[in-house]
N, C-alpha and C. Protein backbone atom coordinates (compact mmCIF):
# COMPACT_ATOMS: atom_id res chain seq x y z
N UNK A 1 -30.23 -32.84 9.80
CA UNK A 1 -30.85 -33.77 10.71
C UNK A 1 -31.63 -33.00 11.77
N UNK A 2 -31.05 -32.08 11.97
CA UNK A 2 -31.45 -30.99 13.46
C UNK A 2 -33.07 -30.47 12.59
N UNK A 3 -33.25 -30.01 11.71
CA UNK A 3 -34.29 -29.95 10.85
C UNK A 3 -35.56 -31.03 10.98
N UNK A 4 -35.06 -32.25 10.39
CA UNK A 4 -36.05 -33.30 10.15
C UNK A 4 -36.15 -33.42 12.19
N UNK A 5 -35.49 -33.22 12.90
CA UNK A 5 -36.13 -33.26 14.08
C UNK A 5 -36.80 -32.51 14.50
N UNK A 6 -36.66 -31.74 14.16
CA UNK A 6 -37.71 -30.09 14.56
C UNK A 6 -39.38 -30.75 14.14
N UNK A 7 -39.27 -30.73 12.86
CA UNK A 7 -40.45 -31.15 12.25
C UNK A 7 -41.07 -32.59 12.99
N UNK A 8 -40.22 -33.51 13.14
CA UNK A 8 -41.23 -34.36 13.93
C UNK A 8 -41.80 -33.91 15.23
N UNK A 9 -40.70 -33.03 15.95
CA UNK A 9 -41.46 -32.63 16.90
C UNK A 9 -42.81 -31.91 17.27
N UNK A 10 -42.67 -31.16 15.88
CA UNK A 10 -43.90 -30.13 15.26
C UNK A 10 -44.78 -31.02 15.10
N UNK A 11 -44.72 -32.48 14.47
CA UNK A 11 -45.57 -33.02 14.41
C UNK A 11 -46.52 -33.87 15.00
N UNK A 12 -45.42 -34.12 16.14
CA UNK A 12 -46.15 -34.91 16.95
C UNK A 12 -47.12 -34.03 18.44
N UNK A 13 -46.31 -32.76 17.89
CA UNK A 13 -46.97 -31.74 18.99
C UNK A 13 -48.53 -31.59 18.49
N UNK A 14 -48.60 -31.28 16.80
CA UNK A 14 -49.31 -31.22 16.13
C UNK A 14 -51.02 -32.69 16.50
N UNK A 15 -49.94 -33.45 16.68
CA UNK A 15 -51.37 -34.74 17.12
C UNK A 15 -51.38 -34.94 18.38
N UNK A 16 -50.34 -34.14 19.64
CA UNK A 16 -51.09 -34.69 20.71
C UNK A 16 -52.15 -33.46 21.25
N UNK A 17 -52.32 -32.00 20.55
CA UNK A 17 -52.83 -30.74 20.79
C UNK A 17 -54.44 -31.63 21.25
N UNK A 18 -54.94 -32.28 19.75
CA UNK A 18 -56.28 -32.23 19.46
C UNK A 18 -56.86 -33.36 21.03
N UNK A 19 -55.83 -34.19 21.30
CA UNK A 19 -55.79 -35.45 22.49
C UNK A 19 -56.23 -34.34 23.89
N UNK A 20 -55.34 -33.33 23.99
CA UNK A 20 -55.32 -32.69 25.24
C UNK A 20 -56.57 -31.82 25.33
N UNK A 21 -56.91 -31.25 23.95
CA UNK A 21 -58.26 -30.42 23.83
C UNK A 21 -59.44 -31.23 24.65
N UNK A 22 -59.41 -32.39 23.83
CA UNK A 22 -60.77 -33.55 24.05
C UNK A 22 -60.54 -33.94 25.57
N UNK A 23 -59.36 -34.10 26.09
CA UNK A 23 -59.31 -34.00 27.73
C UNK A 23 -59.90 -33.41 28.33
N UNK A 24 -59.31 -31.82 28.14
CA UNK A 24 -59.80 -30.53 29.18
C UNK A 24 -61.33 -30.66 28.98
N UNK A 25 -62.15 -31.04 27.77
CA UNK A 25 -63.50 -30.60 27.44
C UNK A 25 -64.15 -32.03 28.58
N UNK A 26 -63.73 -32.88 28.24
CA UNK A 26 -64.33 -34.03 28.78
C UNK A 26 -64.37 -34.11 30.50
N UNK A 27 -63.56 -33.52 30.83
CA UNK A 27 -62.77 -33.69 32.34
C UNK A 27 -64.25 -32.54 33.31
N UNK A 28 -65.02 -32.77 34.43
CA UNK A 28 -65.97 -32.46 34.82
C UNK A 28 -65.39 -31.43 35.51
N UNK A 29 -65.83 -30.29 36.10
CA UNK A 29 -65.81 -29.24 36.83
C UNK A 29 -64.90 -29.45 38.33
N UNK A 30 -64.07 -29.32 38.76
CA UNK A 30 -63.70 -29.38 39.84
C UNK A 30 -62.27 -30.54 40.19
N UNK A 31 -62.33 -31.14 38.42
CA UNK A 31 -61.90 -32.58 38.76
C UNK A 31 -60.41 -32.59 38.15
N UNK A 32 -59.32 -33.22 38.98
CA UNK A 32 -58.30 -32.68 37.97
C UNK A 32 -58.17 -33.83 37.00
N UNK A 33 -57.47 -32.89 35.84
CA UNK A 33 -57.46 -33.67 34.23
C UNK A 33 -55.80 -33.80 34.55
N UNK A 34 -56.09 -35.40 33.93
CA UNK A 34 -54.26 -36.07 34.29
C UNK A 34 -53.78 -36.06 32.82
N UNK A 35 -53.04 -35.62 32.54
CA UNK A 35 -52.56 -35.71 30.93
C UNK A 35 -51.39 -36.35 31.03
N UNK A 36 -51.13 -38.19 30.14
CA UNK A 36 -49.45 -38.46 30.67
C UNK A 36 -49.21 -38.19 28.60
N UNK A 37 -48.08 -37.77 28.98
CA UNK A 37 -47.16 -37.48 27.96
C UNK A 37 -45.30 -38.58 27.82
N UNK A 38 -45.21 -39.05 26.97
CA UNK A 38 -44.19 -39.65 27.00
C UNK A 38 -42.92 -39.05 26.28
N UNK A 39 -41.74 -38.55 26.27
CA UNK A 39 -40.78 -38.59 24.81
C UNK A 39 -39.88 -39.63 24.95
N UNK A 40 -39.68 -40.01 24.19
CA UNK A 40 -39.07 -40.77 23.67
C UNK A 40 -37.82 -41.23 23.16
N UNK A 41 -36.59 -40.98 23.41
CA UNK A 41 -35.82 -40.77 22.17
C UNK A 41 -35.13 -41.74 21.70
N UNK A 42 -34.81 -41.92 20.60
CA UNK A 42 -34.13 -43.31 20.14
C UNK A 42 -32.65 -43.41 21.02
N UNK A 43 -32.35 -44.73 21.15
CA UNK A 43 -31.18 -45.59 22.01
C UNK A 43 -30.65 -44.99 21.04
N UNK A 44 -30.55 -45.13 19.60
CA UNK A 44 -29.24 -44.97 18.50
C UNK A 44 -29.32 -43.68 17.91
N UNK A 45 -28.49 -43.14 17.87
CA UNK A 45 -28.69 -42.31 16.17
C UNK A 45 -27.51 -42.55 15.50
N UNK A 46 -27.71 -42.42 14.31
CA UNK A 46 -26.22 -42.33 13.18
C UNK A 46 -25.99 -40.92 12.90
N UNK A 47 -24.89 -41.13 12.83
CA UNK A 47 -24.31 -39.42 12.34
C UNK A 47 -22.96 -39.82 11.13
N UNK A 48 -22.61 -38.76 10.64
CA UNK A 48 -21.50 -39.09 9.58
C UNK A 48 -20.42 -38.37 10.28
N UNK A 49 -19.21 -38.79 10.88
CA UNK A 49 -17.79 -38.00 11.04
C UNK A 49 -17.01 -38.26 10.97
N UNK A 50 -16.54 -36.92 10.06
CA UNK A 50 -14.80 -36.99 8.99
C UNK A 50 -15.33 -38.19 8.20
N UNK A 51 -16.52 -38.36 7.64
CA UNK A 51 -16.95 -39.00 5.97
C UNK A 51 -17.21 -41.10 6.72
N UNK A 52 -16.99 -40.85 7.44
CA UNK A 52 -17.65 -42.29 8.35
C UNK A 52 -18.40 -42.16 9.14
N UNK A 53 -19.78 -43.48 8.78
CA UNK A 53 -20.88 -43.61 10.02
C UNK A 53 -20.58 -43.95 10.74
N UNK A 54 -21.50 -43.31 11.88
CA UNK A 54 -21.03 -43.45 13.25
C UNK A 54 -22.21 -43.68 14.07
N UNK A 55 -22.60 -44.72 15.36
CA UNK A 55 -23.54 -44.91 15.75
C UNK A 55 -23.16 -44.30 16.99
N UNK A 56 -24.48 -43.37 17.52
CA UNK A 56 -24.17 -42.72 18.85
C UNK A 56 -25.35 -43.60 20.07
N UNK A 57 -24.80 -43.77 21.18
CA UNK A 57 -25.88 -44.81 21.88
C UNK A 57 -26.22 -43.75 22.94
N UNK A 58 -27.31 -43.09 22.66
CA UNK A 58 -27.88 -41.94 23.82
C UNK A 58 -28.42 -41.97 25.02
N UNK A 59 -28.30 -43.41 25.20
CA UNK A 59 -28.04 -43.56 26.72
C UNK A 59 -26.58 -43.84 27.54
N UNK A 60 -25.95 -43.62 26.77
CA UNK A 60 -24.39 -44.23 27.53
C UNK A 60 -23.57 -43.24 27.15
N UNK A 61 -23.69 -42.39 25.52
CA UNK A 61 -23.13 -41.70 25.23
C UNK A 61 -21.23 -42.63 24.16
N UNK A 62 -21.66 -43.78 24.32
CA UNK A 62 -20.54 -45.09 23.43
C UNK A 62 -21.26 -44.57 22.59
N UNK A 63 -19.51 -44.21 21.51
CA UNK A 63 -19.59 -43.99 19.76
C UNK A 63 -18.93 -45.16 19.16
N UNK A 64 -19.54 -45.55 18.35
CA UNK A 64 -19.33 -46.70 17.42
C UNK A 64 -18.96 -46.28 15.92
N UNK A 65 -18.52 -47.17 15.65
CA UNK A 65 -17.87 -46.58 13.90
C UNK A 65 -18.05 -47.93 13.31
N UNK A 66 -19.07 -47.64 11.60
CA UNK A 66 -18.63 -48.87 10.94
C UNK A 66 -17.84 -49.76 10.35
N UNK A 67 -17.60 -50.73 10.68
CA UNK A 67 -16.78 -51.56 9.61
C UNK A 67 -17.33 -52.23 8.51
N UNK A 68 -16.31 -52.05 7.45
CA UNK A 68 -16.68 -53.14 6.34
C UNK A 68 -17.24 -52.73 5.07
N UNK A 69 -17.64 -53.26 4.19
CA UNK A 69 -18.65 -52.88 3.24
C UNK A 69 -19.91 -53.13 3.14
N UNK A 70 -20.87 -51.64 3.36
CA UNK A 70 -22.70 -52.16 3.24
C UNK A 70 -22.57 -52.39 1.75
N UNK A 71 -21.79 -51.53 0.45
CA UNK A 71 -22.60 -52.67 -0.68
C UNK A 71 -22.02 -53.47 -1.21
N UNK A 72 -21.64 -54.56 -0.22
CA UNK A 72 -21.20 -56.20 -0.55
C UNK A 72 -22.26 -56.72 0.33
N UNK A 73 -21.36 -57.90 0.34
CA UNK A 73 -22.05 -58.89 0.77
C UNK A 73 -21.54 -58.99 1.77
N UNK A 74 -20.29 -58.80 2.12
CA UNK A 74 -19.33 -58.90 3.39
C UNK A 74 -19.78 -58.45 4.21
N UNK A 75 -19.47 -58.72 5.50
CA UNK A 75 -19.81 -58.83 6.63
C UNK A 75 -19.67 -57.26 7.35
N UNK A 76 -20.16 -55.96 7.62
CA UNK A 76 -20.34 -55.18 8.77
C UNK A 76 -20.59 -55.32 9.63
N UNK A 77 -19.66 -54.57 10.71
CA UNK A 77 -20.31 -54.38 12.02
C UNK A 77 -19.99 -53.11 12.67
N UNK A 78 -19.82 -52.68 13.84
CA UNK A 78 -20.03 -51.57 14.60
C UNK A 78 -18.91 -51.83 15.88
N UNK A 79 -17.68 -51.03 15.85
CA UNK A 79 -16.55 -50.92 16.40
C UNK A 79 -16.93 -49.97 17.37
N UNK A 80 -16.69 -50.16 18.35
CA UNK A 80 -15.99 -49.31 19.71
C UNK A 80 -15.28 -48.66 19.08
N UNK A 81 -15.25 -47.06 19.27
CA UNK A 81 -14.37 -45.94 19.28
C UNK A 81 -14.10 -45.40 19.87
N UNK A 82 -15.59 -45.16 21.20
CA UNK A 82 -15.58 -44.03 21.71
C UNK A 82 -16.04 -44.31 22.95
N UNK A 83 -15.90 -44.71 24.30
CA UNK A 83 -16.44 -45.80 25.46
C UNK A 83 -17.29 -44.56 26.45
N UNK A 84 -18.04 -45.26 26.75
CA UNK A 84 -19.48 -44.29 27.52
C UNK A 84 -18.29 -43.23 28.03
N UNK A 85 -19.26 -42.10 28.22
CA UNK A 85 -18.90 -40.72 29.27
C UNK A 85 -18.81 -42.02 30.95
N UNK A 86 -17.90 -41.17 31.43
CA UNK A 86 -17.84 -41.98 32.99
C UNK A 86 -18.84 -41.11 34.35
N UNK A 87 -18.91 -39.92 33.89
CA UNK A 87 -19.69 -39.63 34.90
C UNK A 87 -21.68 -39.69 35.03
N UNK A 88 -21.82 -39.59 35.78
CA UNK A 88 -23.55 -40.36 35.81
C UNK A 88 -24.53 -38.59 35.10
N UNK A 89 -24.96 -39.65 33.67
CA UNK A 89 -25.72 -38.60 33.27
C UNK A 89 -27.11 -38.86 32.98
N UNK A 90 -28.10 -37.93 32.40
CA UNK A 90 -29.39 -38.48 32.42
C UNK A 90 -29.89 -39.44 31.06
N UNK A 91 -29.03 -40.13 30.65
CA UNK A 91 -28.80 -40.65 29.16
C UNK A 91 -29.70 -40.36 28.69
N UNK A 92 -29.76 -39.61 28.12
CA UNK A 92 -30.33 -38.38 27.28
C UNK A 92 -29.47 -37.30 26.44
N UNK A 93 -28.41 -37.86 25.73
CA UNK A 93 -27.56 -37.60 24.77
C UNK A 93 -27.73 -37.22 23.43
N UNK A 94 -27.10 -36.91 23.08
CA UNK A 94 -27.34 -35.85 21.62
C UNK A 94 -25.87 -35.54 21.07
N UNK A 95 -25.31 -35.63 19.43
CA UNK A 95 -24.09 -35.06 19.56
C UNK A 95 -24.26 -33.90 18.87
N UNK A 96 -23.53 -32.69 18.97
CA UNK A 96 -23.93 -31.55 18.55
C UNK A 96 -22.20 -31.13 18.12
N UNK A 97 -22.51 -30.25 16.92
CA UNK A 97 -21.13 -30.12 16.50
C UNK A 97 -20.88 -28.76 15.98
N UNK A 98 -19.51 -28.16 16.10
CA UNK A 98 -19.25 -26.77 16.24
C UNK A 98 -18.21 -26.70 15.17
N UNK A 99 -18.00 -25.53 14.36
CA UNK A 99 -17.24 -25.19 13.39
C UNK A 99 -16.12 -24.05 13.75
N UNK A 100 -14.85 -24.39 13.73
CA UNK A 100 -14.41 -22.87 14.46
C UNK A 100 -12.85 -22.81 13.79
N UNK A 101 -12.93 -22.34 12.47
CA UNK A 101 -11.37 -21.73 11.83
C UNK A 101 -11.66 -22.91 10.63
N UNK A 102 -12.39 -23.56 10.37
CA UNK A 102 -12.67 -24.77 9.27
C UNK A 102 -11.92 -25.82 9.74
N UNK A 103 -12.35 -26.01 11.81
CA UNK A 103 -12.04 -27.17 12.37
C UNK A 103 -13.33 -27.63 13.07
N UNK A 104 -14.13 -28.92 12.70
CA UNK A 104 -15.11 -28.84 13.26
C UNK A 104 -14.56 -29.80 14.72
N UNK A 105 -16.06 -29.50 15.86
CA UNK A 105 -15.48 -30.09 16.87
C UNK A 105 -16.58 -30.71 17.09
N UNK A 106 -16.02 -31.73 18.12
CA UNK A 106 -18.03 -32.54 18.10
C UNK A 106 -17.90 -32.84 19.55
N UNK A 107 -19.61 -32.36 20.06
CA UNK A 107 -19.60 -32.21 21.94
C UNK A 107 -21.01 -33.58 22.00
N UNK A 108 -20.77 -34.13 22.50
CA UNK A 108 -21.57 -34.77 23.35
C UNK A 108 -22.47 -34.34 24.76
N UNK A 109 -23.69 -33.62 23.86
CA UNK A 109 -24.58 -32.78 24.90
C UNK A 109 -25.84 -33.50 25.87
N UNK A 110 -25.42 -33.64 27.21
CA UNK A 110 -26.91 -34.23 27.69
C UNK A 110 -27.95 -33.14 27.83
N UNK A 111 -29.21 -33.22 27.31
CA UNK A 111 -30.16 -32.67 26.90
C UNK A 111 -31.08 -32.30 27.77
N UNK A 112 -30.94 -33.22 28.75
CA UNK A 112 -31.83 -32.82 29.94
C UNK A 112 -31.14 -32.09 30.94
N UNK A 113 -30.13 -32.04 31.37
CA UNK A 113 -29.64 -31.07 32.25
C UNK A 113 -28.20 -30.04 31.66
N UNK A 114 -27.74 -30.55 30.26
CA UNK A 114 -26.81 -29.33 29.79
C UNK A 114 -25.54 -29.92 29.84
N UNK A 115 -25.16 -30.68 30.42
CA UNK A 115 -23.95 -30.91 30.49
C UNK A 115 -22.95 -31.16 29.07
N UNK A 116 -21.96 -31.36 29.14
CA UNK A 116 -21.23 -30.96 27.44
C UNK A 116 -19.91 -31.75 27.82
N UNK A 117 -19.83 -32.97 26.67
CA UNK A 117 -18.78 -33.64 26.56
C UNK A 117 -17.45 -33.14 25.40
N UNK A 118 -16.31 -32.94 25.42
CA UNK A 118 -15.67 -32.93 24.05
C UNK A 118 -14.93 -34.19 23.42
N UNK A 119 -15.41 -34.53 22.31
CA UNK A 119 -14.23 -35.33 21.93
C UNK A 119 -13.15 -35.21 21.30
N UNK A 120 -12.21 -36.15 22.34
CA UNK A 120 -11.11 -36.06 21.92
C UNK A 120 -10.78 -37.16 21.16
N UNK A 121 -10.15 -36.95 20.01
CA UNK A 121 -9.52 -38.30 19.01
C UNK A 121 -8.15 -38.53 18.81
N UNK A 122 -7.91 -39.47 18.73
CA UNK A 122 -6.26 -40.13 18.66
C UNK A 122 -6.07 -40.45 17.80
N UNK A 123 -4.78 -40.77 17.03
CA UNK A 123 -4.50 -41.16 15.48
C UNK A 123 -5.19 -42.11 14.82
N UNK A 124 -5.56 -43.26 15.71
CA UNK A 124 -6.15 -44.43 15.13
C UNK A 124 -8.06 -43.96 14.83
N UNK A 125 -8.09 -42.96 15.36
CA UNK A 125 -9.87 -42.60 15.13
C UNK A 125 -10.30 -42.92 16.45
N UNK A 126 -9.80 -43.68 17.23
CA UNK A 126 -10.52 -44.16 18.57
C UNK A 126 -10.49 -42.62 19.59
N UNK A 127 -10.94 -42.55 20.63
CA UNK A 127 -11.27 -41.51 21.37
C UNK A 127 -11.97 -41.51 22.81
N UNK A 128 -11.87 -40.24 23.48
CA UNK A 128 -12.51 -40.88 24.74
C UNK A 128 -13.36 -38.97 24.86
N UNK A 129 -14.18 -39.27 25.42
CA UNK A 129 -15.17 -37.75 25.85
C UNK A 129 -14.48 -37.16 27.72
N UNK A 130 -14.25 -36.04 27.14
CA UNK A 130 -13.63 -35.04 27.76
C UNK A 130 -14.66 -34.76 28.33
N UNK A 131 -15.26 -34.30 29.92
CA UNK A 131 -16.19 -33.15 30.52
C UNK A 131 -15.73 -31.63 30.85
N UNK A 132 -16.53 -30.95 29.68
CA UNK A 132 -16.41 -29.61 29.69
C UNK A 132 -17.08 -29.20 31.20
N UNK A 133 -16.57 -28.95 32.49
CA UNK A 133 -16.84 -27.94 33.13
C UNK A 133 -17.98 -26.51 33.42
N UNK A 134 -18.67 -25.87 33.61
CA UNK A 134 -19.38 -24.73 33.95
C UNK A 134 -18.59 -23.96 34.84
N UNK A 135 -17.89 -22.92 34.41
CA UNK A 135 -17.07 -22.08 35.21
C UNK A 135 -18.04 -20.65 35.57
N UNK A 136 -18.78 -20.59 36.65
CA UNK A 136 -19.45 -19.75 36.85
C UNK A 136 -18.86 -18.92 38.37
């Protein structure tokens, strides 16, 4: 996934280059050139953990887990597992995941300023995000 994001980014860097060129050329001598730039990032992403989808909400940092069967007909939906981080972040979330003895661990990273959640899980799958600290 970290891949197919790279590449959109490449790509979209790729089409706003030729936008900013035609700016600077157009923009008169003396005058400043305003360039607005937006990113974007999706409210959701899905991820797969321990072999179940999981919806991550990257502004709140709430993990959701599916229920049910997608190939029926029956009814899915999207369970509370994992209830927002409590402290105020730039919701701008990402989950990023670490491998260490063939135990993986999964951090809940805000992207804009660094900060690093761990989760912790309980027997039932439900869980709550830990704040990893900066011990400097």
């Amino acid at each position: 996934m970290l891949r197919h994001r790279r590449i959109a980014v490449l790509a979209l860097a790729a089409l706003a280059l030729p936008a900013t060129v035609l700016a600077m050329q157009s923009g008169s001598a003396g005058e400043p050139i305003q360039i607005f730039r937006t990113h974007e990032q999706s409210v959701v992403q899905i991820y797969s953990v321990g072999g179940t989808a999981v919806k991550l909400n990257t502004a709140t940092g709430a993990v959701h887990s599916l229920r049910g069967n997608t190939g029926s007909s029956g009814t899915s939906y999207w369970w509370l597992n994992v209830p927002p981080v409590n402290t105020a972040g730039t919701g701008m979330f990402e989950i990023q995941r670490a491998t260490d003895s063939g135990t993986e661990t999964v951090f809940l990273v805000d992207v804009q300023n660094g900060s690093t959640w761990l989760l912790r899980l309980r027997g039932n799958q439900n869980g709550a995000w830990q704040a990893i600290p900066d011990q400097r």
